[in-house]
PDB file of N, CA and C in Angstrom:
ATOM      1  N   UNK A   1     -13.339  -3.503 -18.811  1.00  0.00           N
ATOM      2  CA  UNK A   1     -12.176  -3.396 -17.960  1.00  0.00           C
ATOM      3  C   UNK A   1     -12.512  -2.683 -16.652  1.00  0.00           C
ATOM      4  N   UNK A   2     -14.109  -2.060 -16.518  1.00  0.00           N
ATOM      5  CA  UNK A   2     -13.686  -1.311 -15.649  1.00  0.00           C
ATOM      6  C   UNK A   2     -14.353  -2.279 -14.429  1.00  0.00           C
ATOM      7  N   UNK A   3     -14.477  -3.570 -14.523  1.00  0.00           N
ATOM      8  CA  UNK A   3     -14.703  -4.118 -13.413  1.00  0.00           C
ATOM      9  C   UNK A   3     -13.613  -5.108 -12.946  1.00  0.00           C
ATOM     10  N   UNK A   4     -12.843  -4.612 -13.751  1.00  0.00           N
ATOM     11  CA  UNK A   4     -11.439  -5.592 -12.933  1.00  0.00           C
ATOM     12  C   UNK A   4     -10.498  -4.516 -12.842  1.00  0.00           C
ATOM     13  N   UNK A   5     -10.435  -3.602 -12.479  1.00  0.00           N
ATOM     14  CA  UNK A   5      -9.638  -2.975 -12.102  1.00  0.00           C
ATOM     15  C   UNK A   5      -8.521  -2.860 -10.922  1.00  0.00           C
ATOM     16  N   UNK A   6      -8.663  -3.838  -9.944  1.00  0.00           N
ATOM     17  CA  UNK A   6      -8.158  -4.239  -8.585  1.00  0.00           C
ATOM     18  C   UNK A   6      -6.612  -5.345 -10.155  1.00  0.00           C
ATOM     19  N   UNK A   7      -7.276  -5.933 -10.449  1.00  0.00           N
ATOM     20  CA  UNK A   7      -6.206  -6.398 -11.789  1.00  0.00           C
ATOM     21  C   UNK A   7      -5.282  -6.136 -12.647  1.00  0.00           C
ATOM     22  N   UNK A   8      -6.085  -4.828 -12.773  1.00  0.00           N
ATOM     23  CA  UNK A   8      -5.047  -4.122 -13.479  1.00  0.00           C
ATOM     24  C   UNK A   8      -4.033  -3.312 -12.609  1.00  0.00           C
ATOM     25  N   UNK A   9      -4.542  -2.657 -11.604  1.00  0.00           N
ATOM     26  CA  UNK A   9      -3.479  -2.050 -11.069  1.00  0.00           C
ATOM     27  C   UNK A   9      -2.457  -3.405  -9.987  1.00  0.00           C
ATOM     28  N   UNK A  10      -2.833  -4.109  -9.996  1.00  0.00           N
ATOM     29  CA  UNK A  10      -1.866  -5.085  -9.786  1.00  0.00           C
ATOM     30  C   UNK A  10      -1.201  -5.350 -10.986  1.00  0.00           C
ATOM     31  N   UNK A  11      -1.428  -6.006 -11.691  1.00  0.00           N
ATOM     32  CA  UNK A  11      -0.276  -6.066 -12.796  1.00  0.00           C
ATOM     33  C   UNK A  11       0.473  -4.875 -13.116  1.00  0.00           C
ATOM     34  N   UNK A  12       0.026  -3.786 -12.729  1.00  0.00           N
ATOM     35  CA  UNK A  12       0.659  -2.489 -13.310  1.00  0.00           C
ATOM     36  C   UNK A  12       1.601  -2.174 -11.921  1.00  0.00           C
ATOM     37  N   UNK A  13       1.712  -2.538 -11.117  1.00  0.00           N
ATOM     38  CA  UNK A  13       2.512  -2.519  -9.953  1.00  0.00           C
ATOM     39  C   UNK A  13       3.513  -3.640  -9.583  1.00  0.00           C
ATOM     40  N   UNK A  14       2.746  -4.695 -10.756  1.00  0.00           N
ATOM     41  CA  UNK A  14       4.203  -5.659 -10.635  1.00  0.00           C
ATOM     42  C   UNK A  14       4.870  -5.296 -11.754  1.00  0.00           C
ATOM     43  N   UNK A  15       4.764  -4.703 -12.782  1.00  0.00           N
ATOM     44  CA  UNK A  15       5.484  -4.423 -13.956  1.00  0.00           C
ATOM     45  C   UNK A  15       6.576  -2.991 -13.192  1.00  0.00           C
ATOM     46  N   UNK A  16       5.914  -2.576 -12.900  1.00  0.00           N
ATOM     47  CA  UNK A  16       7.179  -1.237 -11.631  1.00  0.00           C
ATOM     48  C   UNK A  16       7.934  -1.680 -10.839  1.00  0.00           C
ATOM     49  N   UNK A  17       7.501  -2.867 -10.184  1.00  0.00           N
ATOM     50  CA  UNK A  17       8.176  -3.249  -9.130  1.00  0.00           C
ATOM     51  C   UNK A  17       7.972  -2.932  -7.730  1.00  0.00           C
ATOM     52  N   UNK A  18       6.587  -2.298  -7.603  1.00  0.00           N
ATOM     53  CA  UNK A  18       6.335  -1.905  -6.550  1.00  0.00           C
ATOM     54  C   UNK A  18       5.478  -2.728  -5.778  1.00  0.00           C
ATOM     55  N   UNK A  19       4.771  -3.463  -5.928  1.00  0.00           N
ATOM     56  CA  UNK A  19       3.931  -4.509  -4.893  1.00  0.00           C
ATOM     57  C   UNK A  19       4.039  -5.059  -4.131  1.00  0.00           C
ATOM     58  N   UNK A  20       3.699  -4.542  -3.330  1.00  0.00           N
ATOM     59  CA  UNK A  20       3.927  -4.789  -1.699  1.00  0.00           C
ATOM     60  C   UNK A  20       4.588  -3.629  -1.264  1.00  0.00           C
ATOM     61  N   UNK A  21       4.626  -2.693  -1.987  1.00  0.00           N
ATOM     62  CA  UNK A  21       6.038  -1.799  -1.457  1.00  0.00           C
ATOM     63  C   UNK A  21       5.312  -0.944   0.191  1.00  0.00           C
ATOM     64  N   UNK A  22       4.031  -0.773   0.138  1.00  0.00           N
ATOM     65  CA  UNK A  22       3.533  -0.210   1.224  1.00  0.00           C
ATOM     66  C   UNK A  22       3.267  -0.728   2.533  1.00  0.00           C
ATOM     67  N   UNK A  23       3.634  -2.202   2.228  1.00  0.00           N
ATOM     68  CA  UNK A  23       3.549  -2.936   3.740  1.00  0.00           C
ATOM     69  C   UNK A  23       2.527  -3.346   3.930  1.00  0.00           C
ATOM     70  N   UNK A  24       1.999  -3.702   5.336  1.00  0.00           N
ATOM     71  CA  UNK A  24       0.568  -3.783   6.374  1.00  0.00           C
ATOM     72  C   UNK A  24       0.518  -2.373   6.123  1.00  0.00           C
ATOM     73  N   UNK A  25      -0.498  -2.462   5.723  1.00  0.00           N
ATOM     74  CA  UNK A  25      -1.664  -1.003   5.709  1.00  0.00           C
ATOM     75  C   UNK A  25      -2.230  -1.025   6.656  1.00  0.00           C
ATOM     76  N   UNK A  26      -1.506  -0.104   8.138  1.00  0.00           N
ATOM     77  CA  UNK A  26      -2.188  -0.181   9.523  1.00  0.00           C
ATOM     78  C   UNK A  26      -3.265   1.518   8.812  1.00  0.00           C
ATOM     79  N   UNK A  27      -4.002   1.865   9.845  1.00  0.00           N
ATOM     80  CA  UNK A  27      -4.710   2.802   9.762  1.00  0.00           C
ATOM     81  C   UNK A  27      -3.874   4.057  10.362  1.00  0.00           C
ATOM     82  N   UNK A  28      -2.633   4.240  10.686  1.00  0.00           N
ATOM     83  CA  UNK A  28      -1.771   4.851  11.234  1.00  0.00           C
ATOM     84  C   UNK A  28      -0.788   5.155  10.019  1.00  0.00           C
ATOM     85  N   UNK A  29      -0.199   3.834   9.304  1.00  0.00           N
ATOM     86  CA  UNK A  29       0.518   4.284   8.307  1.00  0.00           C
ATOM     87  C   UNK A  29      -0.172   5.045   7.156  1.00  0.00           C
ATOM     88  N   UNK A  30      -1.514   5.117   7.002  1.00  0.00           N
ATOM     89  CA  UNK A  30      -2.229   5.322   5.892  1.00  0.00           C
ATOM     90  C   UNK A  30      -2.813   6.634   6.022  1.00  0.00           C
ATOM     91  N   UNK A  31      -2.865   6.861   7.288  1.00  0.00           N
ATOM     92  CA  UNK A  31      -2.903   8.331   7.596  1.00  0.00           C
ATOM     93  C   UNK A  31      -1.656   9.409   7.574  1.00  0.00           C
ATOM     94  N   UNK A  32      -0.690   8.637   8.243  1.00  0.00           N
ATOM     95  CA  UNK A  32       0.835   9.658   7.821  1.00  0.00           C
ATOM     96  C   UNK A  32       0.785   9.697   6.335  1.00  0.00           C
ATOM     97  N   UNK A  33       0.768   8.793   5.684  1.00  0.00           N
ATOM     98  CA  UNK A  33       1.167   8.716   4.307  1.00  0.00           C
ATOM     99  C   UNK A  33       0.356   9.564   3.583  1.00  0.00           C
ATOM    100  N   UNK A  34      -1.040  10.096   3.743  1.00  0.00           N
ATOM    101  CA  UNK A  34      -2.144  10.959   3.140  1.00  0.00           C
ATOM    102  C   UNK A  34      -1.654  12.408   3.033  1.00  0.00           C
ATOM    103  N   UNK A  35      -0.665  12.365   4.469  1.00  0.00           N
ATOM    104  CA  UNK A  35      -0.229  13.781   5.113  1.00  0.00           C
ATOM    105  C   UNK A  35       0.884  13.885   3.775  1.00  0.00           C
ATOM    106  N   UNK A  36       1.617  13.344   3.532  1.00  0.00           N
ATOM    107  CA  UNK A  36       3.245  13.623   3.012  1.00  0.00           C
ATOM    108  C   UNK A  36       2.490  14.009   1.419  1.00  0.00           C
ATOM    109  N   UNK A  37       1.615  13.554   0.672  1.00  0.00           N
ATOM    110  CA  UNK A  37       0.818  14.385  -0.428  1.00  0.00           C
ATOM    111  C   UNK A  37       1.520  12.855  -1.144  1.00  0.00           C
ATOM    112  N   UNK A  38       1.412  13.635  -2.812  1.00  0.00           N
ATOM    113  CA  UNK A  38       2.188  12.501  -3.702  1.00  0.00           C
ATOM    114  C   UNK A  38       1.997  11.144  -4.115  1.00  0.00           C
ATOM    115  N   UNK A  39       2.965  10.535  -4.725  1.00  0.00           N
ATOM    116  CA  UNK A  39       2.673   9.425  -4.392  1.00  0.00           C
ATOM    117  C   UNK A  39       2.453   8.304  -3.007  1.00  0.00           C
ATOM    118  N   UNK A  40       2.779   8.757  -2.245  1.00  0.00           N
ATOM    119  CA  UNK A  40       2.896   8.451  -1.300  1.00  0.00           C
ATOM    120  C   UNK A  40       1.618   8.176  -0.596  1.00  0.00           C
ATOM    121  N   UNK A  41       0.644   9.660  -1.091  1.00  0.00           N
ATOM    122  CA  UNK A  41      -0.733   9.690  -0.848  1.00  0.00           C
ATOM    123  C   UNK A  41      -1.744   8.678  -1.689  1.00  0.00           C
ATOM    124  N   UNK A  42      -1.162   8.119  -2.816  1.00  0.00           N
ATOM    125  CA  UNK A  42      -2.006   7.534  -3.980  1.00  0.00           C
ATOM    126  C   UNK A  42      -1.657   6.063  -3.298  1.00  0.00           C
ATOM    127  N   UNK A  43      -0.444   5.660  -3.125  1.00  0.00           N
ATOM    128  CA  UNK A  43      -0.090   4.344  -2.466  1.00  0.00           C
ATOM    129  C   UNK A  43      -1.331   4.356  -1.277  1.00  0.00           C
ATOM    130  N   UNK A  44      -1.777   5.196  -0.602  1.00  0.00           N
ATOM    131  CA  UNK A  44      -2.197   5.165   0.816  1.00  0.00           C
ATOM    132  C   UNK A  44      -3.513   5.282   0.456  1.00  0.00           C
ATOM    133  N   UNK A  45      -4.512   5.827  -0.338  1.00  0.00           N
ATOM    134  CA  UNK A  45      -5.284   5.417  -0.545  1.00  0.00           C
ATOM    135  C   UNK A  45      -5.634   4.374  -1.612  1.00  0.00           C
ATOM    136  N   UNK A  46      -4.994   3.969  -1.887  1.00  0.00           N
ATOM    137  CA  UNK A  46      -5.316   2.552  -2.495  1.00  0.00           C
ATOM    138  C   UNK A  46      -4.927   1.695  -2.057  1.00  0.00           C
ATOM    139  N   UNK A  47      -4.608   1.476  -0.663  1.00  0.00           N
ATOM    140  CA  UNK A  47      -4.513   0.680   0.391  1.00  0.00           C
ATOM    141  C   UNK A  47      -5.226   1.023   1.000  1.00  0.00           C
ATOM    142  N   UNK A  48      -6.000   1.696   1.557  1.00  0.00           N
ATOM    143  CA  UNK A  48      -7.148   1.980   1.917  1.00  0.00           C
ATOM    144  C   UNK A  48      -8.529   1.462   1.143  1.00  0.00           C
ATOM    145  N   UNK A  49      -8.908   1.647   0.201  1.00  0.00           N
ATOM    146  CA  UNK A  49      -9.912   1.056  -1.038  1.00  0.00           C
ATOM    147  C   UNK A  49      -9.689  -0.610  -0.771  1.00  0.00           C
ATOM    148  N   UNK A  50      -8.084  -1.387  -1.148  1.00  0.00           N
ATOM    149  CA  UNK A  50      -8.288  -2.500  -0.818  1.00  0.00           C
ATOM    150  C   UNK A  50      -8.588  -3.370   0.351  1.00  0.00           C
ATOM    151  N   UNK A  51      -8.215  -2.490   1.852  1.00  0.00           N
ATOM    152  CA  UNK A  51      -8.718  -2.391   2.820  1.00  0.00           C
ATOM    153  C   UNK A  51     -10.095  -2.733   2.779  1.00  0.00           C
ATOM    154  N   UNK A  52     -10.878  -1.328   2.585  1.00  0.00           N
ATOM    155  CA  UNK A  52     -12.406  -1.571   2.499  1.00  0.00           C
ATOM    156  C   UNK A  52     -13.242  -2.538   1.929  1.00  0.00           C
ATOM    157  N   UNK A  53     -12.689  -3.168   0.796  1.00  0.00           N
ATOM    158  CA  UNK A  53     -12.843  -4.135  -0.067  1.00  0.00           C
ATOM    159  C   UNK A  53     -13.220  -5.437   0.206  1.00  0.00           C
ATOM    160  N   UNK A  54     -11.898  -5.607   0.933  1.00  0.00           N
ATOM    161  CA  UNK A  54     -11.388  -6.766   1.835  1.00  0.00           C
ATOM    162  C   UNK A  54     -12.445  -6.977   3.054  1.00  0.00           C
ATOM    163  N   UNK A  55     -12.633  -5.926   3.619  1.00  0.00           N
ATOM    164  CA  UNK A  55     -13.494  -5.990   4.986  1.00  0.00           C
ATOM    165  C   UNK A  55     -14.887  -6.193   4.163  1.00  0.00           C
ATOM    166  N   UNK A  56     -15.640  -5.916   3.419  1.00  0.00           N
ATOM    167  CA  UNK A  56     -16.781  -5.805   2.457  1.00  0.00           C
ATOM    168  C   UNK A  56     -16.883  -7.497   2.150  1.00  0.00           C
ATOM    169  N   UNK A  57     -15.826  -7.912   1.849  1.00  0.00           N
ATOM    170  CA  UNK A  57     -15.776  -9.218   0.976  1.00  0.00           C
ATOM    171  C   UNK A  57     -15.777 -10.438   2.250  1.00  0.00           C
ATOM    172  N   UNK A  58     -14.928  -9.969   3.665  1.00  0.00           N
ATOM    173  CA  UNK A  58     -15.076 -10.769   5.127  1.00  0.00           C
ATOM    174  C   UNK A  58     -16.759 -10.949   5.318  1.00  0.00           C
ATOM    175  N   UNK A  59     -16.999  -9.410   5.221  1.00  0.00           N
ATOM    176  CA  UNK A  59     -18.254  -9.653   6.061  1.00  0.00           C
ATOM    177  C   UNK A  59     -19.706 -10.121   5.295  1.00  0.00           C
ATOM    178  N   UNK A  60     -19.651  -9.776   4.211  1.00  0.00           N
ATOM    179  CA  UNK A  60     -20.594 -10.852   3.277  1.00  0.00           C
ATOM    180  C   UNK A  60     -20.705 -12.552   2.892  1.00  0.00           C
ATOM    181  N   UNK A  61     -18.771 -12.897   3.295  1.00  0.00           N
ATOM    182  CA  UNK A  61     -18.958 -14.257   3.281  1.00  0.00           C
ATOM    183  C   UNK A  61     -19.343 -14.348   4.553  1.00  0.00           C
ATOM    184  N   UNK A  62     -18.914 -13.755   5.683  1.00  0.00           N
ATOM    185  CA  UNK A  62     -19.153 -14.368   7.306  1.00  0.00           C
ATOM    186  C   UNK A  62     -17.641 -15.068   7.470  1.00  0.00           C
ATOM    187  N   UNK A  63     -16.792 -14.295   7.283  1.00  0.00           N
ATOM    188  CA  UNK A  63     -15.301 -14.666   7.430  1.00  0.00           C
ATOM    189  C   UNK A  63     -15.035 -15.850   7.058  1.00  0.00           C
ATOM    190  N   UNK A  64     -15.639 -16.780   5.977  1.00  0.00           N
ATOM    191  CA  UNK A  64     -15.479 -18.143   5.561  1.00  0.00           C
ATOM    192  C   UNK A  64     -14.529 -17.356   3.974  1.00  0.00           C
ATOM    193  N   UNK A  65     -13.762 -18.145   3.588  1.00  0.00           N
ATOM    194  CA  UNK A  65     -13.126 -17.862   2.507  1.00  0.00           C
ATOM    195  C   UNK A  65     -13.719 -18.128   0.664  1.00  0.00           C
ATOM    196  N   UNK A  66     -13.267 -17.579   0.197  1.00  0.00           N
ATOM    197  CA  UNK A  66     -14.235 -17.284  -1.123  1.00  0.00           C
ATOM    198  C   UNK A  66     -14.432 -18.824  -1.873  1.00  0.00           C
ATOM    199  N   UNK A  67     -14.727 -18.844  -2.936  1.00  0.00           N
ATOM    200  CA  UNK A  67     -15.325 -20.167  -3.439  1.00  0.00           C
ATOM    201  C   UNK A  67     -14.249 -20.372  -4.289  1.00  0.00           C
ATOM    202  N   UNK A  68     -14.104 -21.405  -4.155  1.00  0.00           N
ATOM    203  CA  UNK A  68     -12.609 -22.370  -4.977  1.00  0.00           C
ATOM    204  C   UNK A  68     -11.472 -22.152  -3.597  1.00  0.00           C
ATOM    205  N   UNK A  69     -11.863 -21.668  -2.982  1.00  0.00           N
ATOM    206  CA  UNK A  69     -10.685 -21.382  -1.810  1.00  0.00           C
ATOM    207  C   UNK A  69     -10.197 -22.656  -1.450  1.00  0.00           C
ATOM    208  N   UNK A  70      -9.544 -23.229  -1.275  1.00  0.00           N
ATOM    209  CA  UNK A  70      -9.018 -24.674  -0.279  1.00  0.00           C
ATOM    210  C   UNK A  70      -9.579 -24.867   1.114  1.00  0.00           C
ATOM    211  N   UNK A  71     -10.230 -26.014   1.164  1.00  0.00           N
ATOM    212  CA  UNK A  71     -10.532 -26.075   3.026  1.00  0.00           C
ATOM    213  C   UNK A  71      -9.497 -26.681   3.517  1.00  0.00           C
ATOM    214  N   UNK A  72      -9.215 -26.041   4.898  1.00  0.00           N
ATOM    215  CA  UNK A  72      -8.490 -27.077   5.760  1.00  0.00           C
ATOM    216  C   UNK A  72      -8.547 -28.265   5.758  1.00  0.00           C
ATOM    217  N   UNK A  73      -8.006 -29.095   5.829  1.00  0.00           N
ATOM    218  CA  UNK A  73      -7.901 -30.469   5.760  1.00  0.00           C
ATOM    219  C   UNK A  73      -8.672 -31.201   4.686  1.00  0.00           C
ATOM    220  N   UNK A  74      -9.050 -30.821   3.623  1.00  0.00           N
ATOM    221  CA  UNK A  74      -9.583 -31.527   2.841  1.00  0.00           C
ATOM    222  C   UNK A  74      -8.470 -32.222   1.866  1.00  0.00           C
ATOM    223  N   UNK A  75      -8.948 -33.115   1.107  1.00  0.00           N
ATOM    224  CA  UNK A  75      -8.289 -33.800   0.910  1.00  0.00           C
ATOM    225  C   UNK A  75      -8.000 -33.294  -0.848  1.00  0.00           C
ATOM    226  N   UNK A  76      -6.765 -34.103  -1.358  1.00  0.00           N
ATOM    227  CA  UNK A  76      -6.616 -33.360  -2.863  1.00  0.00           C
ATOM    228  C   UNK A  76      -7.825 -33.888  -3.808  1.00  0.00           C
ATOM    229  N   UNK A  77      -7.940 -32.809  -4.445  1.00  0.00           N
ATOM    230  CA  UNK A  77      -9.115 -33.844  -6.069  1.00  0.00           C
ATOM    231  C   UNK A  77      -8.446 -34.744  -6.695  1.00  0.00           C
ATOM    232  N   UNK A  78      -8.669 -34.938  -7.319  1.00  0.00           N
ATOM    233  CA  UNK A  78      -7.789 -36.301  -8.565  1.00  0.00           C
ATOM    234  C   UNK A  78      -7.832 -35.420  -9.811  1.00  0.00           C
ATOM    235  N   UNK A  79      -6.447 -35.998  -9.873  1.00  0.00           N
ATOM    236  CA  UNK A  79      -6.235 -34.973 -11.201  1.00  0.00           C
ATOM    237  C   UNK A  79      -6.457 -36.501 -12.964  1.00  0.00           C
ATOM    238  N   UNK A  80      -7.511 -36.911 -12.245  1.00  0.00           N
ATOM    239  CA  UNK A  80      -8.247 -37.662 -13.448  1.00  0.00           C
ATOM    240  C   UNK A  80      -7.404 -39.004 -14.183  1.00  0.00           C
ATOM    241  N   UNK A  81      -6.863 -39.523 -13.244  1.00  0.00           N
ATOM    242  CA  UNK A  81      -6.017 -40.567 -13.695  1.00  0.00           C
ATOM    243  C   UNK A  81      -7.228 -42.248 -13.422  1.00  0.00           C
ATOM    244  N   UNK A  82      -6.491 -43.150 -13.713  1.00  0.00           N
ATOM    245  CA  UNK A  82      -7.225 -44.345 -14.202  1.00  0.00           C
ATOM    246  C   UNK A  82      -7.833 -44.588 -12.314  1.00  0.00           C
ATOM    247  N   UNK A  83      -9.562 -45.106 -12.449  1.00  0.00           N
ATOM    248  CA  UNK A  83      -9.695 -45.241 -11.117  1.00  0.00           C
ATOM    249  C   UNK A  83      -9.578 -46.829 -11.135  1.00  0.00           C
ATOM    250  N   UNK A  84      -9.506 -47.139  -9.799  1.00  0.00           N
ATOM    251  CA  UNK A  84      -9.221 -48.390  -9.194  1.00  0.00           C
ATOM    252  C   UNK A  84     -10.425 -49.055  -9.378  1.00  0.00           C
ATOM    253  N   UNK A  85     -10.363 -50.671  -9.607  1.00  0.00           N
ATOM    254  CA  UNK A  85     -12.509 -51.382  -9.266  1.00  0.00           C
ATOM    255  C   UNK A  85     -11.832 -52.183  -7.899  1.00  0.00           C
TER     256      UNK A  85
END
């Protein structure tokens, strides 16, 4: 478990009801929010972590999107029905 952890605390934040509750994580909100202590501070750095994450995961693909991602304009697969001769 401890490599999916980005998983778990998502599911554990949709079971609260809180996901998304912190917004765009500018680098401004995430700094006030560190200040006020609390939860407030735990929301803010773990928007921060997924932040870093995120930028980690851009710059290793080269800003191309992850694998299974959808390309633009490509066309649908076949979902395996009878082919044509």
């Amino acid at each position: 478990m401890a490599g999916k952890w980005i998983q778990a605390a998502t599911a554990k934040m949709k079971k609260k009801g809180t996901l998304g509750k912190f917004g765009k994580a500018t680098t401004k909100k995430i700094a006030a929010a560190k200040k006020k202590g609390g939860v407030a501070k735990k929301e803010a750095v773990f928007a921060q972590n997924m932040k870093r994450i995120a930028a980690k995961r851009k710059k290793s693909t080269g800003g191309r999107k992850m694998v299974g991602a959808k390309k633009k304009g490509s066309k649908p697969k076949s979902k395996g029905g009878k082919k044509k001769k």
